[in-house]
C-alpha atoms as a PDB file:
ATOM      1  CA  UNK A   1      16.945  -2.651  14.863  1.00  0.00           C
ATOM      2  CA  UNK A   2      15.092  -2.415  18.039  1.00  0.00           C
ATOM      3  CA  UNK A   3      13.477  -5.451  19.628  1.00  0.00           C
ATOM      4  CA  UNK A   4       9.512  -4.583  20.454  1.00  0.00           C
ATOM      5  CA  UNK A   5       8.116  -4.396  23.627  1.00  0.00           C
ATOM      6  CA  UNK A   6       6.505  -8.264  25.011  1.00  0.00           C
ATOM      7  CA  UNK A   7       9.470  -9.913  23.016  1.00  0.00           C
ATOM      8  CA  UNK A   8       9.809 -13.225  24.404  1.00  0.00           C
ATOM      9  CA  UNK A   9      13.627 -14.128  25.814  1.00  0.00           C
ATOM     10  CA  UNK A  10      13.012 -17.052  27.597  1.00  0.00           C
ATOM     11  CA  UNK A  11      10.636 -19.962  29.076  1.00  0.00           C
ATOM     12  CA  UNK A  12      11.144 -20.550  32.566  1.00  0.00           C
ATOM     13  CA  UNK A  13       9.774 -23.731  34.166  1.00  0.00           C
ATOM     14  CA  UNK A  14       9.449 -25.407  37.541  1.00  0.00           C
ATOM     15  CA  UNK A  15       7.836 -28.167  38.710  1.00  0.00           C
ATOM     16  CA  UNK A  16       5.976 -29.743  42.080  1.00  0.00           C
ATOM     17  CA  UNK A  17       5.335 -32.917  42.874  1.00  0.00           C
ATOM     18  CA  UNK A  18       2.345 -32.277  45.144  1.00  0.00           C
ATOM     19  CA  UNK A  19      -0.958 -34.825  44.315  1.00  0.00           C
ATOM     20  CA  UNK A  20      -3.106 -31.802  44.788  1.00  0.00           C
ATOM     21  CA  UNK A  21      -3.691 -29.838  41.236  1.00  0.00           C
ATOM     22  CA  UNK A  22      -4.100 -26.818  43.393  1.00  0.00           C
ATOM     23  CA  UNK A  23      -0.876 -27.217  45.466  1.00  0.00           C
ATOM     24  CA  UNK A  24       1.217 -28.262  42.330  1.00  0.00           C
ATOM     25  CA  UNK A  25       0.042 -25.333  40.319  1.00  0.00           C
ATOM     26  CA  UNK A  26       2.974 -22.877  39.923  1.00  0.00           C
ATOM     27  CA  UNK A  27       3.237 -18.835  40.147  1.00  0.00           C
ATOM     28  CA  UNK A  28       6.723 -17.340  39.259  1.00  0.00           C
ATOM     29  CA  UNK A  29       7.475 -13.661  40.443  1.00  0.00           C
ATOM     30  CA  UNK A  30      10.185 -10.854  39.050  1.00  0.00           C
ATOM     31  CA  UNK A  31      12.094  -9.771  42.002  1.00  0.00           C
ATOM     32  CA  UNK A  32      15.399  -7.682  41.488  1.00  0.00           C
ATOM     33  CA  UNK A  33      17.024  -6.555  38.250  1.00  0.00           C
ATOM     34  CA  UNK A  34      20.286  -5.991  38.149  1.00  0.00           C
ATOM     35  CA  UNK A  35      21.631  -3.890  35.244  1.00  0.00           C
ATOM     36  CA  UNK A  36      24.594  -1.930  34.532  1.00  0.00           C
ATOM     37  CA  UNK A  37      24.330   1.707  34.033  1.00  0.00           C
ATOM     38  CA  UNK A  38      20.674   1.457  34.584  1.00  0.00           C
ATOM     39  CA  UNK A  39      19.586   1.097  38.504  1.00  0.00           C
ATOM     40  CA  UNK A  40      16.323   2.129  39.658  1.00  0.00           C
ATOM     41  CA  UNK A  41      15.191   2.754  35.962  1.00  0.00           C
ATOM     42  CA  UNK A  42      11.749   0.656  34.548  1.00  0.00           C
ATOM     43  CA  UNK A  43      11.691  -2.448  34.615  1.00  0.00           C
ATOM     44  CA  UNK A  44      13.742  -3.799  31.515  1.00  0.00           C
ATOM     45  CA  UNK A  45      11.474  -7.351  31.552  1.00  0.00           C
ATOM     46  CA  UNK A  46       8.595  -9.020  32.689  1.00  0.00           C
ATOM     47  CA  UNK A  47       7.305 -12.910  34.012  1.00  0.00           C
ATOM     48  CA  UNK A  48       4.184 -13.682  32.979  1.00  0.00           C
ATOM     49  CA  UNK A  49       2.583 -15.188  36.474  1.00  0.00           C
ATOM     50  CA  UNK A  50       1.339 -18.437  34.782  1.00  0.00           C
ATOM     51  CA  UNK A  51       3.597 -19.332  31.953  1.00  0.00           C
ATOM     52  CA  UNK A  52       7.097 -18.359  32.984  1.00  0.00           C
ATOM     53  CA  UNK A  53       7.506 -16.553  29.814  1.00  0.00           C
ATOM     54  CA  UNK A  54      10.245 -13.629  30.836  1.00  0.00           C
ATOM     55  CA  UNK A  55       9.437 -10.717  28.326  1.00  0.00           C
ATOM     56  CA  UNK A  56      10.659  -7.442  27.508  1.00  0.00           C
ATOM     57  CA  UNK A  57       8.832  -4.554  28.754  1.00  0.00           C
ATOM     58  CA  UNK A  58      10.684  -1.628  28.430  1.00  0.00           C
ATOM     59  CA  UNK A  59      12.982  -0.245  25.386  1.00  0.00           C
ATOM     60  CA  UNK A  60      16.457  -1.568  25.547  1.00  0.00           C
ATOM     61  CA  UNK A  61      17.856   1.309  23.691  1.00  0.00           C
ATOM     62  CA  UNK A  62      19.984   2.521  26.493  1.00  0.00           C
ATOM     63  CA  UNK A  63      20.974  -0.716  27.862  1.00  0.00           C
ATOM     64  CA  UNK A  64      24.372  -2.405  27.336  1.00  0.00           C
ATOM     65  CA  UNK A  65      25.715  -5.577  29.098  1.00  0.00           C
ATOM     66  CA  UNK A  66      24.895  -8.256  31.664  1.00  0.00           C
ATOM     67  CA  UNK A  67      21.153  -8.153  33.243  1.00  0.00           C
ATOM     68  CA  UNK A  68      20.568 -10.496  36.123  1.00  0.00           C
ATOM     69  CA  UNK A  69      16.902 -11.387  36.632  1.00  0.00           C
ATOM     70  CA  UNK A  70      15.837 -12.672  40.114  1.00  0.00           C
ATOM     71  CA  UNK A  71      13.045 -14.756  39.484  1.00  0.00           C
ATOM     72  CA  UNK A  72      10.702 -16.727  41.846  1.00  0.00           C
ATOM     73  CA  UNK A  73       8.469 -19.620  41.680  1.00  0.00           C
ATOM     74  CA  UNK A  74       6.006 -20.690  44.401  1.00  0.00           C
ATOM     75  CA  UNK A  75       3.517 -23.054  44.781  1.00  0.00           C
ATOM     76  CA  UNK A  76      -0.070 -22.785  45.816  1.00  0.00           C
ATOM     77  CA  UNK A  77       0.380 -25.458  49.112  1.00  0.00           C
ATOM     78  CA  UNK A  78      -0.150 -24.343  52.273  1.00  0.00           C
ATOM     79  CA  UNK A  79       2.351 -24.004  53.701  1.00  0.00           C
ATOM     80  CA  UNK A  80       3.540 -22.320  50.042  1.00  0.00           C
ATOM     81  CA  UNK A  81       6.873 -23.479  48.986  1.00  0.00           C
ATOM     82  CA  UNK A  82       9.239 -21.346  46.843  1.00  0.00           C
ATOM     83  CA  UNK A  83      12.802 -21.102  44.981  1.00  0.00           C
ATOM     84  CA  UNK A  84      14.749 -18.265  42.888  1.00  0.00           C
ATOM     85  CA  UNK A  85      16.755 -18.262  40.453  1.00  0.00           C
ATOM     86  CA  UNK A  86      19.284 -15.704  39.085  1.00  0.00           C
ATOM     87  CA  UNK A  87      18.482 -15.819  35.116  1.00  0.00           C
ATOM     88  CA  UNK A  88      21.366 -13.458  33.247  1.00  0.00           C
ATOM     89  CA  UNK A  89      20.644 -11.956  30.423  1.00  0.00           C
ATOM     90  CA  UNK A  90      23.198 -10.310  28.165  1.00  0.00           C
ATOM     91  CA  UNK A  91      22.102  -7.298  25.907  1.00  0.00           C
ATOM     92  CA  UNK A  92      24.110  -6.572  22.993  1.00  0.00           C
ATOM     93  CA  UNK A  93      23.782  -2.988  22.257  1.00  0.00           C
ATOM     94  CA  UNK A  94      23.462  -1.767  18.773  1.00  0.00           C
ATOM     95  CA  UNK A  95      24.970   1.920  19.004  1.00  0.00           C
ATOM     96  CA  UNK A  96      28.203   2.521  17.315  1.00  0.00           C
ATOM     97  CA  UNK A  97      31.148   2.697  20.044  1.00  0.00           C
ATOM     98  CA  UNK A  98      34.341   3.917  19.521  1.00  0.00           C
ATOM     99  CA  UNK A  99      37.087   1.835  20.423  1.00  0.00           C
ATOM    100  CA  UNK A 100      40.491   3.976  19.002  1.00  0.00           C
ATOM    101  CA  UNK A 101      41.986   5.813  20.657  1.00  0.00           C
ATOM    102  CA  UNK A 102      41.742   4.301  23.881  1.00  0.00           C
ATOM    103  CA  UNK A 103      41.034   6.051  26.948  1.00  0.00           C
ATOM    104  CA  UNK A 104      40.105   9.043  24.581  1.00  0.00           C
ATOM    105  CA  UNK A 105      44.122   9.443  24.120  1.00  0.00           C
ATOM    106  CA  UNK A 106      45.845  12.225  22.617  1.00  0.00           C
ATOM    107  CA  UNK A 107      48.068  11.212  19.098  1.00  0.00           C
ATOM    108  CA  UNK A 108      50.360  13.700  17.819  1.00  0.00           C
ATOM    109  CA  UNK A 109      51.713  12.805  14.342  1.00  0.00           C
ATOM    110  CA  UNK A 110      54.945  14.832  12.768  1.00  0.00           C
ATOM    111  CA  UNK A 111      55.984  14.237   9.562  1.00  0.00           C
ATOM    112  CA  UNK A 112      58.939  12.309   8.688  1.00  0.00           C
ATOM    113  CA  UNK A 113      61.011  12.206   5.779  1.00  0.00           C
ATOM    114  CA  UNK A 114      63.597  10.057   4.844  1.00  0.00           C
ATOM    115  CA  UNK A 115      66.472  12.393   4.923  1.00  0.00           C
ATOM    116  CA  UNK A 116      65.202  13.299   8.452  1.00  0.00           C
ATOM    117  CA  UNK A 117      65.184   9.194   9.693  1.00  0.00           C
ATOM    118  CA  UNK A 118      68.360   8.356   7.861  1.00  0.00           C
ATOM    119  CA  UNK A 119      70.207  11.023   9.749  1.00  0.00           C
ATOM    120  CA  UNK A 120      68.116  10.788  13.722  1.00  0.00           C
ATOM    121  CA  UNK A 121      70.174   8.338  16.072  1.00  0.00           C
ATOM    122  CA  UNK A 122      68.200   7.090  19.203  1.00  0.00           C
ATOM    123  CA  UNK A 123      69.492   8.139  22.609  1.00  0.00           C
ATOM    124  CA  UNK A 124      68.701   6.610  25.618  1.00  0.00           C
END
């Protein structure tokens, strides 16, 4: 199952106590993304400017792990006032993964029988 583009993750929301509707209106800004595996690739999400609705805007197909969001939000005063926020997002990947044999290791199996066991002695 793949999640569709403009999937909505999460609501972000910040708040001014300015009198002014003007200065207490808030903008919020995508700055870094951090994800493993996938640096300098498209942006994974998006922040809608007015909302704070973080979205997903690119396929998630090849993406597996932690993804740390840097989001700002600024008001419109003058002089503007801002914060950030790391949000972290983790994406579950849906491809199959193999897990045995560790480390892509090497088992070699020889048969036993039992007249072979009842007569071996360990040796150290």
């Amino acid at each position: 199952m793949s999640i569709r583009l403009g999937t909505r993750v999460i609501q972000l929301t910040a708040t001014d106590a300015d009198a002014s509707p003007l200065n207490s209106l808030i903008s919020y800004r995508l700055g870094s993304i951090t994800p493993p595996g996938h640096l300098g690739g498209p942006r994974l999400f998006a922040v809608d400017a007015v909302s704070g609705w973080v979205t997903v805007a690119a396929p998630l197909s090849e993406v597996s792990g932690h993804v740390t969001l840097k989001v700002m939000a600024e008001d419109h005063g003058d002089p503007v006032h801002s914060t950030t926020t790391d949000v972290l997002i983790n994406v579950l990947s849906q491809r199959p993964k193999i897990t045995l044999p560790p480390d892509n290791a090497t088992i070699t199996l020889q048969q036993v029988t039992r007249s072979s066991w009842r007569n071996s002695r360990v040796s150290e």
